[in-house]
C-alpha atoms as a PDB file:
ATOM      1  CA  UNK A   1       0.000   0.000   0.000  1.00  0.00           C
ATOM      2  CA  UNK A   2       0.956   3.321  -0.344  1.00  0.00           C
ATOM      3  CA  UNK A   3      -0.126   7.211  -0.868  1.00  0.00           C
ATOM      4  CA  UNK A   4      -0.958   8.408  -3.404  1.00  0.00           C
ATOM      5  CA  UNK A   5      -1.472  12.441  -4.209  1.00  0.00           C
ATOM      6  CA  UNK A   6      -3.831  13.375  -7.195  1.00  0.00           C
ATOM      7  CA  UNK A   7      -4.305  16.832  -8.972  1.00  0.00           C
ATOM      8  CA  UNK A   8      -7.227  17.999 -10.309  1.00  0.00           C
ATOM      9  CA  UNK A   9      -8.533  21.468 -12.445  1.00  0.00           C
ATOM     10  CA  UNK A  10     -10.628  23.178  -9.268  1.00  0.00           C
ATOM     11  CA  UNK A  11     -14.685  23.565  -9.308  1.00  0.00           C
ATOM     12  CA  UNK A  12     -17.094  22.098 -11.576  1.00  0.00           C
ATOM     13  CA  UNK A  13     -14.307  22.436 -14.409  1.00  0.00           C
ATOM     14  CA  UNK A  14     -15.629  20.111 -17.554  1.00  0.00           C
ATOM     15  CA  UNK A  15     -12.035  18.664 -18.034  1.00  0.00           C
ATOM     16  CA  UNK A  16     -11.830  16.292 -15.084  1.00  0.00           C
ATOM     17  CA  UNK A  17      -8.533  14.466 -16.427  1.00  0.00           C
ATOM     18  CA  UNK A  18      -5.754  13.969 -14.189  1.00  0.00           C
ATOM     19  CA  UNK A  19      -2.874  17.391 -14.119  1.00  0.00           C
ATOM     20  CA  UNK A  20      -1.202  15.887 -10.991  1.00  0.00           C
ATOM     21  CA  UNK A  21       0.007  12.788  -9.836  1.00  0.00           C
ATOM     22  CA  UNK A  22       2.726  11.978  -6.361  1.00  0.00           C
ATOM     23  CA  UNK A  23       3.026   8.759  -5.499  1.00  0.00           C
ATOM     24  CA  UNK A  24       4.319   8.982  -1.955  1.00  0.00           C
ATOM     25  CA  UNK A  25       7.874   7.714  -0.864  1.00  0.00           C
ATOM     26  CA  UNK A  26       7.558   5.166   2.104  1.00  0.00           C
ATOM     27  CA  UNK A  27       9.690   7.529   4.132  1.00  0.00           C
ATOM     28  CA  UNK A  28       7.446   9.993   4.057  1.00  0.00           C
ATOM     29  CA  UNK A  29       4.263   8.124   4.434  1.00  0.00           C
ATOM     30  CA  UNK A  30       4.014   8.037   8.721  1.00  0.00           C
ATOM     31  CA  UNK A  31       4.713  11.979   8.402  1.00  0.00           C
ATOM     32  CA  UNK A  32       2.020  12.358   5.466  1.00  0.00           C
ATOM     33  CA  UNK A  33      -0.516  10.559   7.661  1.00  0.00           C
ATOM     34  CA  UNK A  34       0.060  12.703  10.900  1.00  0.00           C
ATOM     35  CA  UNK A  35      -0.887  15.556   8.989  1.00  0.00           C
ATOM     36  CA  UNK A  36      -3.961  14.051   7.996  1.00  0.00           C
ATOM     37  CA  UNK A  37      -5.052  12.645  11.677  1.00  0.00           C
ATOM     38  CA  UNK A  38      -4.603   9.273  10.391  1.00  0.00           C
ATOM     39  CA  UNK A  39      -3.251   6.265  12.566  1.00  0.00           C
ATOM     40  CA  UNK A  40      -1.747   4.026   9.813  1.00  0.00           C
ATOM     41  CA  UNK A  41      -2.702   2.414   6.431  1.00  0.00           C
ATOM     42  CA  UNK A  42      -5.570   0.701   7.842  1.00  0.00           C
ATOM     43  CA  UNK A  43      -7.627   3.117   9.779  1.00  0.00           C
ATOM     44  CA  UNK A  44      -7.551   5.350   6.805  1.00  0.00           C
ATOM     45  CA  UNK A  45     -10.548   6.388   5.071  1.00  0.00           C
ATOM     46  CA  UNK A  46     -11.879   4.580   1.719  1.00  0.00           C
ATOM     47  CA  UNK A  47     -11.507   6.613  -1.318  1.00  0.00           C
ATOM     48  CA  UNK A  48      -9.416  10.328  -1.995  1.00  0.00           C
ATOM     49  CA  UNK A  49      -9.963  12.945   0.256  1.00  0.00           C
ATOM     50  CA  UNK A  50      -9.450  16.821  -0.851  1.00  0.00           C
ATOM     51  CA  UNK A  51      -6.772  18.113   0.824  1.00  0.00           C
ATOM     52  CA  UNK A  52      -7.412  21.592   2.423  1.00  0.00           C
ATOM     53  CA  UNK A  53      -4.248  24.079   1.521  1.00  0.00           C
ATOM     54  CA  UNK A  54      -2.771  23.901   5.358  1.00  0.00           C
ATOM     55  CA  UNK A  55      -2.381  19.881   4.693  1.00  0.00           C
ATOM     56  CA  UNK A  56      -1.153  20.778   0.942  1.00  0.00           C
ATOM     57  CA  UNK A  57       1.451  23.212   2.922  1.00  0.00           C
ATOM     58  CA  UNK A  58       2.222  20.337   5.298  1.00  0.00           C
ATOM     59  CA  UNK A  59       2.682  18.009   3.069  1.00  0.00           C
ATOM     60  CA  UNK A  60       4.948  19.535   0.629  1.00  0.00           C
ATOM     61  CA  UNK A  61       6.996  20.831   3.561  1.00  0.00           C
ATOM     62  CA  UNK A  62       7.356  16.849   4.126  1.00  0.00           C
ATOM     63  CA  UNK A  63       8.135  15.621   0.389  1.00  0.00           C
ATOM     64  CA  UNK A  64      10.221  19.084   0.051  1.00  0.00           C
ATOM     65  CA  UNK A  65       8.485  19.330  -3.318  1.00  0.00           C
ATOM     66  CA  UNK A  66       5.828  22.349  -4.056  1.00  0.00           C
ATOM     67  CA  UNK A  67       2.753  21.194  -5.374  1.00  0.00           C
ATOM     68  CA  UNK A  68       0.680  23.159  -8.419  1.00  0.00           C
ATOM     69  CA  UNK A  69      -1.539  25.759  -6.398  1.00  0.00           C
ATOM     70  CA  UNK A  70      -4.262  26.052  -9.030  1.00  0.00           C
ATOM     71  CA  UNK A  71      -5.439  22.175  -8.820  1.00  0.00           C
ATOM     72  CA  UNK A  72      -7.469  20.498  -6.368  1.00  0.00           C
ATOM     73  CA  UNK A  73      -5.678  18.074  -5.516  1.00  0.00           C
ATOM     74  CA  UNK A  74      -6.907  15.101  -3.028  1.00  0.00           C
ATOM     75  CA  UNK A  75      -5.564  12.024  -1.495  1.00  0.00           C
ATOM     76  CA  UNK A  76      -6.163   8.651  -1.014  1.00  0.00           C
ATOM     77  CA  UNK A  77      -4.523   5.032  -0.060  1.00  0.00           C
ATOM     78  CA  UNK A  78      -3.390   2.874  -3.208  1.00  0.00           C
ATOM     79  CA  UNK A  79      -3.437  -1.374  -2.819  1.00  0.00           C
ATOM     80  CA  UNK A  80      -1.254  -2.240  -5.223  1.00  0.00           C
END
């Protein structure tokens, strides 16, 4: 499993194909879920959850990598 970070146009925007795409590094995964409130892998939520822009802050402080401010972007646990 792992964390995966997706970008999207923001609003009701006709073109809903993917801008964005992380795929979280393990190392950063326990740090990741902290911000979100989340205890590990498997007492996180089903499905991708918008991220408000303090977690997007968070988050890219974390990965040291500055996500596109324009999208929507949202998160969610990958089984793969």
């Amino acid at each position: 499993m792992h964390l995966w970070i997706s970008g999207f146009l923001a609003g009701d925007n006709e073109d809903d194909s993917l801008k964005y795409s992380l795929t979280v590094q393990p190392d950063f995964e326990q740090a990741i879920m902290g911000v979100l409130g989340w205890d590990g892998f498997d007492k996180s939520p089903d499905g991708e959850w918008l991220l408000t822009s303090e977690q997007v802050r968070e988050i890219a402080a974390v990965v040291n990598e500055a996500p596109p401010t324009e999208l929507d972007l949202f998160i969610g646990v990958r089984r793969a």
